[in-house]
Every structure is written in C-alpha cells, then in structure tokens.
C-alpha atoms as a PDB file:
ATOM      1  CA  UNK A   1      82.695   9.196 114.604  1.00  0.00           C
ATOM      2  CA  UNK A   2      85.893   6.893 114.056  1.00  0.00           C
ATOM      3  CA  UNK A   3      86.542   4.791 116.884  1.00  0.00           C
ATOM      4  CA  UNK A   4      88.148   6.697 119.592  1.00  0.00           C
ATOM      5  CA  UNK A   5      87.695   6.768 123.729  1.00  0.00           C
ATOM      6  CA  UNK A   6      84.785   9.510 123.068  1.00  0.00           C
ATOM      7  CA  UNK A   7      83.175   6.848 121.135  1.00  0.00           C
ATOM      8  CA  UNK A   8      83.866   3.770 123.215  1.00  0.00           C
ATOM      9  CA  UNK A   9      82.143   6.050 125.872  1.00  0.00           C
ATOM     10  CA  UNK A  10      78.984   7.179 124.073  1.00  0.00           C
ATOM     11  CA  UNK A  11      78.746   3.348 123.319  1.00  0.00           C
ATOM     12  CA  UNK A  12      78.858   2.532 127.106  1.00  0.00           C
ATOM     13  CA  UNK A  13      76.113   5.352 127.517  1.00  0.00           C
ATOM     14  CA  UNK A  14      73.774   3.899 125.174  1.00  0.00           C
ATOM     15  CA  UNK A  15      74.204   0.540 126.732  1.00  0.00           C
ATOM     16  CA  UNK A  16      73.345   1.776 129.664  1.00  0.00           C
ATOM     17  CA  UNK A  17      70.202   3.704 128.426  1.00  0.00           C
ATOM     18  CA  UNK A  18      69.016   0.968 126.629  1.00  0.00           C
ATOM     19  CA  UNK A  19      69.370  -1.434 130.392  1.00  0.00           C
ATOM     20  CA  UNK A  20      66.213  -2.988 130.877  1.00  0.00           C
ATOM     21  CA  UNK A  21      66.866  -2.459 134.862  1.00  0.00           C
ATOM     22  CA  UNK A  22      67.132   1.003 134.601  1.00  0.00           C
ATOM     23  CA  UNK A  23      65.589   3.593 132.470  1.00  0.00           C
ATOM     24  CA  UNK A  24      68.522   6.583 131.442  1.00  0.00           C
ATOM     25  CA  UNK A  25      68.255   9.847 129.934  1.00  0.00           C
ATOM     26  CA  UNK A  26      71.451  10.143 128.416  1.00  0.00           C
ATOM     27  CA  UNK A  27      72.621  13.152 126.111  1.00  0.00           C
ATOM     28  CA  UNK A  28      75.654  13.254 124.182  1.00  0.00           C
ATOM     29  CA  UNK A  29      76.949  16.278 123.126  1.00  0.00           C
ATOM     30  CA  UNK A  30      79.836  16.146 120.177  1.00  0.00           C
ATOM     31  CA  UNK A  31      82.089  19.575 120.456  1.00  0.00           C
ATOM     32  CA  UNK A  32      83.288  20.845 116.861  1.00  0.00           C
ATOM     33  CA  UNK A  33      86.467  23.247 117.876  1.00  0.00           C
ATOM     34  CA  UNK A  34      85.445  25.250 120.772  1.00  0.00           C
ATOM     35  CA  UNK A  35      87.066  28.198 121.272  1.00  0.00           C
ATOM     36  CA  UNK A  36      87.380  31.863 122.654  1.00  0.00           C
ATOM     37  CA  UNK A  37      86.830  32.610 126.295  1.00  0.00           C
ATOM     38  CA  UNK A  38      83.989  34.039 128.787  1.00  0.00           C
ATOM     39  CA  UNK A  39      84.481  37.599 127.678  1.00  0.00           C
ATOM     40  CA  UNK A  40      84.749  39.094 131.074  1.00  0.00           C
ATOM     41  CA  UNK A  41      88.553  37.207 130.716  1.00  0.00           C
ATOM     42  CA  UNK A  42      88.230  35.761 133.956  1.00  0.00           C
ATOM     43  CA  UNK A  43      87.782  32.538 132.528  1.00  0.00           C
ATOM     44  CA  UNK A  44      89.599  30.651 129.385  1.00  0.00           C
ATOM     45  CA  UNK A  45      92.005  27.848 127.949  1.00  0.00           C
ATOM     46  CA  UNK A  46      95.223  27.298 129.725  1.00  0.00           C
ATOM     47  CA  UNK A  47      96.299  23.824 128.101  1.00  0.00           C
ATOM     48  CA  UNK A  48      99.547  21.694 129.310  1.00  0.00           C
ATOM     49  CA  UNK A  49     100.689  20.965 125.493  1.00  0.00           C
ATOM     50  CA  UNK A  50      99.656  23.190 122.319  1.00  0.00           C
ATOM     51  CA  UNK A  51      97.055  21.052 120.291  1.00  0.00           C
ATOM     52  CA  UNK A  52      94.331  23.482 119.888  1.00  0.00           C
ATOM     53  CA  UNK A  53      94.584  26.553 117.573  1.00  0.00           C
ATOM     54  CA  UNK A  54      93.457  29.123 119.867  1.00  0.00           C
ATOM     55  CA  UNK A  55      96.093  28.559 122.677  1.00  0.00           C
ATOM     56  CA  UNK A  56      98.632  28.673 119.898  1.00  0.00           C
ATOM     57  CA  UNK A  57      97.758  31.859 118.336  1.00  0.00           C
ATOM     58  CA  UNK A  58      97.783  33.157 121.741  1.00  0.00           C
ATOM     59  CA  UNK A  59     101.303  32.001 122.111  1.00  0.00           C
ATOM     60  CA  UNK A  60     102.505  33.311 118.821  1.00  0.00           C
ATOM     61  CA  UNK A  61     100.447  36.720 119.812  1.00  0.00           C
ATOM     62  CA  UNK A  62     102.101  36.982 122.839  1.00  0.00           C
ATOM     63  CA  UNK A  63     105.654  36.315 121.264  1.00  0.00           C
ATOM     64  CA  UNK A  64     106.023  33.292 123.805  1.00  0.00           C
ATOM     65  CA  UNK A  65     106.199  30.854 120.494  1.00  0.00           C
ATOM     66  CA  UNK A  66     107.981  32.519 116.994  1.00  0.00           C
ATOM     67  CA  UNK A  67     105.796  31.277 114.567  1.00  0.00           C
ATOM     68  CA  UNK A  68     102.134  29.314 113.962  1.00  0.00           C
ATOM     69  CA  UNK A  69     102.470  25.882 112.250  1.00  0.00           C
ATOM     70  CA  UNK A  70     100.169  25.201 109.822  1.00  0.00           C
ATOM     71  CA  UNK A  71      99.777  21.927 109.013  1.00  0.00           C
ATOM     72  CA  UNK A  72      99.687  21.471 104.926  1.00  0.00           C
ATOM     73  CA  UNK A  73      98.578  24.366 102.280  1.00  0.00           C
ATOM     74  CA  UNK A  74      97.620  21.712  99.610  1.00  0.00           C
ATOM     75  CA  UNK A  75      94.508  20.647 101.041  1.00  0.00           C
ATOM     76  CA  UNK A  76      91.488  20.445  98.450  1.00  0.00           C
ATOM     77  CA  UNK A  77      90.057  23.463  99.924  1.00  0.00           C
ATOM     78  CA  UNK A  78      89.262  27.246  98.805  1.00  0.00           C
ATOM     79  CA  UNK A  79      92.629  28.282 100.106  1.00  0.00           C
ATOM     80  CA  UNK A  80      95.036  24.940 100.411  1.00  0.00           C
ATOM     81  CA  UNK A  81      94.442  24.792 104.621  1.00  0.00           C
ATOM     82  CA  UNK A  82      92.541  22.929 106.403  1.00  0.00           C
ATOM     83  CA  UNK A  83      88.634  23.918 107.416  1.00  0.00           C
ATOM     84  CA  UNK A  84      86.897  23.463 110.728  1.00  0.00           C
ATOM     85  CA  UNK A  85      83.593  24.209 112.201  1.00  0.00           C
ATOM     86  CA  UNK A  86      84.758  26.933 115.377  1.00  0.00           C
ATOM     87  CA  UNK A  87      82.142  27.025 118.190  1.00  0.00           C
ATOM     88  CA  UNK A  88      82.514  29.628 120.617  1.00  0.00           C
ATOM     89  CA  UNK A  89      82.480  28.276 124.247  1.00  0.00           C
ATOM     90  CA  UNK A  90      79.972  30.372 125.798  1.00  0.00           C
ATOM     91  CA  UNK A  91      77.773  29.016 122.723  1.00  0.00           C
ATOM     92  CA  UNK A  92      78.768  25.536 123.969  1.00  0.00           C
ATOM     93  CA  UNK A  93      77.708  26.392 126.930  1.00  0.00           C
ATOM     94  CA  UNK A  94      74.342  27.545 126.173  1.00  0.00           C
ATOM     95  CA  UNK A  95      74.170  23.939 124.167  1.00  0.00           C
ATOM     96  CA  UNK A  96      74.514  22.701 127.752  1.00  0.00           C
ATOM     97  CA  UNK A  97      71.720  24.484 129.351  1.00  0.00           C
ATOM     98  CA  UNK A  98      69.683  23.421 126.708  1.00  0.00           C
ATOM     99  CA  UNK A  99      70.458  19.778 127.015  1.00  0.00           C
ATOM    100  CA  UNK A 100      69.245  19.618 130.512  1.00  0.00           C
ATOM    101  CA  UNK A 101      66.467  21.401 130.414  1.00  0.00           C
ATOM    102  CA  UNK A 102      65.401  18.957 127.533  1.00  0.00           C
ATOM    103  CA  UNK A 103      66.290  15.626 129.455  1.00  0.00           C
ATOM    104  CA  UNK A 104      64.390  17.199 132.890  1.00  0.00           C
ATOM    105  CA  UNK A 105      61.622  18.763 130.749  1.00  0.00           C
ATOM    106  CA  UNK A 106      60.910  16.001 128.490  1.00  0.00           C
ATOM    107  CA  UNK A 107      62.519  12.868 129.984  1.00  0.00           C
ATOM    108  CA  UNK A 108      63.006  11.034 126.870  1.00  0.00           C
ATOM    109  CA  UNK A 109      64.076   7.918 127.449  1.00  0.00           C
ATOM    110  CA  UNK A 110      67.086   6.245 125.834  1.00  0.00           C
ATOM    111  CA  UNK A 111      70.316   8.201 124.133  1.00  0.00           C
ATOM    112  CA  UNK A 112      70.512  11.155 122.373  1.00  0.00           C
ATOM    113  CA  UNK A 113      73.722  12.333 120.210  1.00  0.00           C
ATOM    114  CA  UNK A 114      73.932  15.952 119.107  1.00  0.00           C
ATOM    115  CA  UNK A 115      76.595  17.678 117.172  1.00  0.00           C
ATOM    116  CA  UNK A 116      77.739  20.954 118.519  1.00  0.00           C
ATOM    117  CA  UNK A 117      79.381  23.119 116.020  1.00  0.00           C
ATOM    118  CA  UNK A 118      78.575  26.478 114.037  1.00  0.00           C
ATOM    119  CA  UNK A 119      77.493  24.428 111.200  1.00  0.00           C
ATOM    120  CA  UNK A 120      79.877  26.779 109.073  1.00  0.00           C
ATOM    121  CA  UNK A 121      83.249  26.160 108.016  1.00  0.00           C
ATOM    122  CA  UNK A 122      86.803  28.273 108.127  1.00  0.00           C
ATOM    123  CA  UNK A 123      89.718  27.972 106.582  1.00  0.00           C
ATOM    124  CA  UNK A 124      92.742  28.250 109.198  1.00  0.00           C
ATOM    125  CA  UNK A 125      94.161  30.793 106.792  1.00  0.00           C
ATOM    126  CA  UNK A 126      91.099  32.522 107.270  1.00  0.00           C
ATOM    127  CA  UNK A 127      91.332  32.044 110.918  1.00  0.00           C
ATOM    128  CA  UNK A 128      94.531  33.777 111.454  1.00  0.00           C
ATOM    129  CA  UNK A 129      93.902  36.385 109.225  1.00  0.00           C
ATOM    130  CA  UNK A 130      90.398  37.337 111.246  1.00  0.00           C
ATOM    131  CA  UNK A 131      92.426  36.842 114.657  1.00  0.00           C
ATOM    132  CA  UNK A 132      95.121  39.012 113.071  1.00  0.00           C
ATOM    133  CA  UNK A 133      92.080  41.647 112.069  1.00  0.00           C
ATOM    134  CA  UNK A 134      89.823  42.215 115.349  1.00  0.00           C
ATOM    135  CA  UNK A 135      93.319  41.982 117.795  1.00  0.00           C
ATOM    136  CA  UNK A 136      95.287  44.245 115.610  1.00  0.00           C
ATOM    137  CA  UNK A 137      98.391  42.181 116.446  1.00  0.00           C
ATOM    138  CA  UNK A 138     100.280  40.103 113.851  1.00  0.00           C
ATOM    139  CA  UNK A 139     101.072  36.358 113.639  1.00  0.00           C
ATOM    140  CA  UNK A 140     104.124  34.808 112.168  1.00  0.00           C
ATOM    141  CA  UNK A 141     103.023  31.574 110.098  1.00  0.00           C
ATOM    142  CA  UNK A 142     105.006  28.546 108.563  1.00  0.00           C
ATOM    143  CA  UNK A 143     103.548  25.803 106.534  1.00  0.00           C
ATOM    144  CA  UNK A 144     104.492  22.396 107.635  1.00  0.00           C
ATOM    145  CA  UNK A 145     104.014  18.986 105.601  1.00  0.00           C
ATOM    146  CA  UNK A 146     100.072  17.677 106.899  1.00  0.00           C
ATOM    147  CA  UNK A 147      99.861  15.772 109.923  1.00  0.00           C
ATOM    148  CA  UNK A 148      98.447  12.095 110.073  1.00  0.00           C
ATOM    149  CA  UNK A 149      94.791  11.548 110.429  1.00  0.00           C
ATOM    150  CA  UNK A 150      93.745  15.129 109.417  1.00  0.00           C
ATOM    151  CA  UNK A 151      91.059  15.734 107.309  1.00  0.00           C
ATOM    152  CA  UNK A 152      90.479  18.681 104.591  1.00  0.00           C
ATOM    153  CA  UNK A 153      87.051  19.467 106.347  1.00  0.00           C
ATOM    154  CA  UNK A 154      85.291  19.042 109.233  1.00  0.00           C
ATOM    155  CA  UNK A 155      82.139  20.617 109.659  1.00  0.00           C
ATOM    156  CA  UNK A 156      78.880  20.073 111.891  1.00  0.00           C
ATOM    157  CA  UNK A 157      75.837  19.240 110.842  1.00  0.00           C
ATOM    158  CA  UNK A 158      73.863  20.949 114.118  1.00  0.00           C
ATOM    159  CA  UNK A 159      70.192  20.704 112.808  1.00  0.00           C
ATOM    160  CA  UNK A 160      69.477  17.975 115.172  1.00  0.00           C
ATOM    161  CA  UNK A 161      70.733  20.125 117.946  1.00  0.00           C
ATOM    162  CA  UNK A 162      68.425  23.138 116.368  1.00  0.00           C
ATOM    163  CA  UNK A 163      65.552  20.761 116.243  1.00  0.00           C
ATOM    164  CA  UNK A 164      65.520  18.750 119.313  1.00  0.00           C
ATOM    165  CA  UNK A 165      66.970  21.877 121.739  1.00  0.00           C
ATOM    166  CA  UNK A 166      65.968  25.074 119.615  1.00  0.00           C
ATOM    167  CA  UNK A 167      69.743  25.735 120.130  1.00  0.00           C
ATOM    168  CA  UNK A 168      71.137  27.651 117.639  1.00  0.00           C
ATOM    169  CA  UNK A 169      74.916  29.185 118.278  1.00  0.00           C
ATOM    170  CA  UNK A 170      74.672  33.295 117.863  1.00  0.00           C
ATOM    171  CA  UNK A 171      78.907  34.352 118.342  1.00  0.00           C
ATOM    172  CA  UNK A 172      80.980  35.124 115.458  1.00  0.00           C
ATOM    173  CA  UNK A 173      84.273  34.261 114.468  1.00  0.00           C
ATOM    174  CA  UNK A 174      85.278  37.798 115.740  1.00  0.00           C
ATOM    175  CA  UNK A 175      84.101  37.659 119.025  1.00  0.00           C
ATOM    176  CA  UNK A 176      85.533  34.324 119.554  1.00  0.00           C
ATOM    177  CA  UNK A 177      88.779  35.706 118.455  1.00  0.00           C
ATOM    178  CA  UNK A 178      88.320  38.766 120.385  1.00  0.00           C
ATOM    179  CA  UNK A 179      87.460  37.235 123.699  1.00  0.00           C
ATOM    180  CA  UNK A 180      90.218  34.072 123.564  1.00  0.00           C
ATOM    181  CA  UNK A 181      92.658  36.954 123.032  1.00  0.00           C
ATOM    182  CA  UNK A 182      91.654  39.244 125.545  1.00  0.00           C
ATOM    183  CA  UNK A 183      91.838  36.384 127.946  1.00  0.00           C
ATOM    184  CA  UNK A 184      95.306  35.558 126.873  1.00  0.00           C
ATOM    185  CA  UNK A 185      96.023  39.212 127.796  1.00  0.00           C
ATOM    186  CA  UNK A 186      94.520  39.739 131.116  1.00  0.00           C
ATOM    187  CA  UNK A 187      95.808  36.683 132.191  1.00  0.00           C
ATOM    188  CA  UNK A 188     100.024  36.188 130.808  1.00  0.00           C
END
C-alpha cells in the first residue's frame, strides 16, 4: 500500500492495537473496486465527482455524459486497458459481517489487514463490453492518453480474507453490472 491517508490510518490503528494500556481488536479491511448496488435498487452510488467506473457508465448509459474515457489502450495487458479486481458491494458487505463476527468470536488481539477483492482481474474493455451485454444498452467510448499514478493491474490477493474469515465473494461481473444499472434506473 503506497503511502496515502488510508495508510497513515491503518498505521494509527496498529499503534493503537499494539498500546500497552489498552488491548485493541482492530480489523482492516482494503476494498479492491467495489461496485454494483443492493439489487432491490433502493440502495447504490450517487458520487459528487465521476472517479469510479460504475457511476460513469451509468452516466454514459443514461446519455447524461456522451462518451466513457478510458484512460490509455497501450497498457501491457491482454487487451491494451487497464485491469482491476471488481468486488461487488453486497460481497463487501458480507466481508463485513464476517470481520466482526471474527474480532467478537475470537478476540484476537492486535491488527489484522485483509484485502477485499474478487481475487480475479478485468480488463475495462472487458468491463464495458459485459455492462454493454447484461443491460442491453450501448456505451460510447474514447481512449484518452493514461492518467498519472495508474497502474496496468491491480488485483487482490484475498486468501488471507478466505483463511482467517472463510469469506469468499460469490457475485459475478454480471450481476454487479446488472444491479449498479438497475439502480441507476430506478433512481435518475
């Protein structure tokens, strides 16, 4: 994790669990992309700005932006884009549960990182194309020159998660497509 608030803050946590005043149970959960929605579409992402892919192909879905931006199409990957590890929230949420059962059920004492992601990477050209697929709507994209600080591929390595929580994430791409759009709809 490069040095960031998130990790000045997990730093700060482990300080803390490690106090010799005080014993602390202290879980840190690292998100890899969440996405989608609750699929009743009662409850999803409504962001201020557009940073996160979902909200934008929403946009572009919904005609409210022209086009998607992606962000280089020379990256050493299968297909030139970037690939990230997409974690559905209600799977994130699960992750949650699991988290606090462990620290009430077990009590371990100190701090605890776990990464929570699919574990499997996706192309964003394979994103769009799979959001294009299950919503039977088309989006408009435009490659743009890569942004600073982005990475080819960013993928979670949840077996510590698996082992520790028995948490394992069970929705598919589809479904997280599926459910982030029909928020989008139920709620423009």
């Amino acid at each position: 994790l490069r040095y960031s608030r998130e990790r000045t803050v997990e730093n700060f946590l482990e300080n803390l669990s490690l106090s010799s005043k005080k014993f602390w149970s202290i879980c840190s959960l690292r998100y890899f992309n969440p996405t989608g929605a609750h699929p009743s579409g009662l409850i999803g992402e409504d962001p201020k700005n557009d940073f996160n892919i979902f909200p934008m192909l929403n946009n572009v879905g919904t005609g409210e932006n022209p086009n998607l931006n992606i962000y280089g199409n020379d990256w050493p990957t299968r297909d030139g884009t970037c690939i990230r590890d997409y974690i559905h929230v209600m799977d994130l949420s699960d992750a949650h549960i699991l988290a606090l059962e462990h620290l009430f059920r077990e009590n371990p004492k100190g701090f605890l990182t776990l990464n929570i992601g699919k574990g499997k990477g996706v192309s964003l050209l394979e994103l769009v194309r799979c959001f294009q697929k299950v919503n039977n709507i088309k989006i408009p994209y435009i490659f743009s020159k890569r942004r600073d600080g982005d990475v080819a591929s960013l993928v979670a390595d949840n077996s510590k998660a698996e082992r520790i929580l028995g948490w394992t994430p069970s929705r598919s791409l589809e479904e997280m497509c599926t459910d982030a759009w029909n928020w989008k709809c139920l709620n423009y």
